[in-house]
Protein backbone atom coordinates (compact mmCIF):
# COMPACT_ATOMS: atom_id res chain seq x y z
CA UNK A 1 119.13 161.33 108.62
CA UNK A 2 116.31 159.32 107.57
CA UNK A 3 116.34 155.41 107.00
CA UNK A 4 114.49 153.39 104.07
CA UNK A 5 114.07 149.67 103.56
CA UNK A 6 113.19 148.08 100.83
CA UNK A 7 112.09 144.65 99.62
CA UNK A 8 113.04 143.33 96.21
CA UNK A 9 109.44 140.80 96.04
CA UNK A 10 110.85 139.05 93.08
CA UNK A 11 113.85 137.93 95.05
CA UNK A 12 112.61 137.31 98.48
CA UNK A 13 111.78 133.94 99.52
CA UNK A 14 109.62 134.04 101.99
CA UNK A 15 111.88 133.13 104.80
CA UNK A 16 110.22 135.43 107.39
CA UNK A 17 113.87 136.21 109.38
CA UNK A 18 113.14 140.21 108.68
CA UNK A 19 110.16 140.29 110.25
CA UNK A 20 111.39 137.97 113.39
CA UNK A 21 114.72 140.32 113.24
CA UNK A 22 112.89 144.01 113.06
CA UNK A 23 109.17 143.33 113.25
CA UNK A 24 108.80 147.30 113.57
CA UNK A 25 109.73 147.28 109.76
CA UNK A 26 108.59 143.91 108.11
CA UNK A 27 105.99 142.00 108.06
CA UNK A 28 105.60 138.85 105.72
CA UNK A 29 101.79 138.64 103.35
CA UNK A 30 101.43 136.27 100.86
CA UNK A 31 104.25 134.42 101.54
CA UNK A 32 106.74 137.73 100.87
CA UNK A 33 108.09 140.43 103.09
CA UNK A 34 106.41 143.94 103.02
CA UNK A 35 108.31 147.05 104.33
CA UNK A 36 105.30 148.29 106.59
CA UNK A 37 107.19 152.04 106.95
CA UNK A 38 108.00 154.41 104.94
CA UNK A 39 110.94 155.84 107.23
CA UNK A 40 112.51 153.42 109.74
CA UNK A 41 112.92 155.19 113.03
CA UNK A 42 115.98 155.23 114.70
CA UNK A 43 115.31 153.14 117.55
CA UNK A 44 114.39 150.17 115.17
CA UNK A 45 117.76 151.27 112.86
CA UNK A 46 120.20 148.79 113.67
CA UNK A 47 117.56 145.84 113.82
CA UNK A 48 116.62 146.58 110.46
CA UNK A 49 120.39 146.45 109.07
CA UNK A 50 120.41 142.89 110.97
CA UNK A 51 117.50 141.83 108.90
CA UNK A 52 118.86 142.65 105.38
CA UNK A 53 122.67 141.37 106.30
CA UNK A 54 121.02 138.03 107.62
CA UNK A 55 118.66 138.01 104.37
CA UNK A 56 119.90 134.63 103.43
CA UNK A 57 118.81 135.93 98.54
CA UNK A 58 119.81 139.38 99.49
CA UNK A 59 116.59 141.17 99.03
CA UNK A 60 116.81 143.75 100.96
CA UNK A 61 118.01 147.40 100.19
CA UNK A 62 118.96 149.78 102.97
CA UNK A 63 118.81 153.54 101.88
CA UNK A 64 120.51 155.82 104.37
């Protein structure tokens, strides 16, 4: 099983909580958040669902 996040750029507002909540996955440039993996590993899994459920605009997308 292999986990992807993604970051809808348009939406996000620059809140930085992802990267705070799963820095392993996110980091914020340019005042948006940047998926900095292409597959998140499975130690950093369940941080990286916390991030997008506490995404206060919904703009992030977990594939799984």
């Amino acid at each position: 099983m292999s986990m992807r996040a993604t970051v809808n750029e348009s939406t996000c507002v620059g809140c930085g909580l992802c990267a705070d909540t799963c820095p392993a996955v996110f980091e914020m440039a340019d005042g948006t958040a940047k998926v900095i993996v292409d597959t998140v590993a499975i130690g950093d899994a369940d941080d990286c669902r916390k991030a997008a459920e506490n995404c206060p605009v919904e703009a992030i997308t977990i594939d799984e």
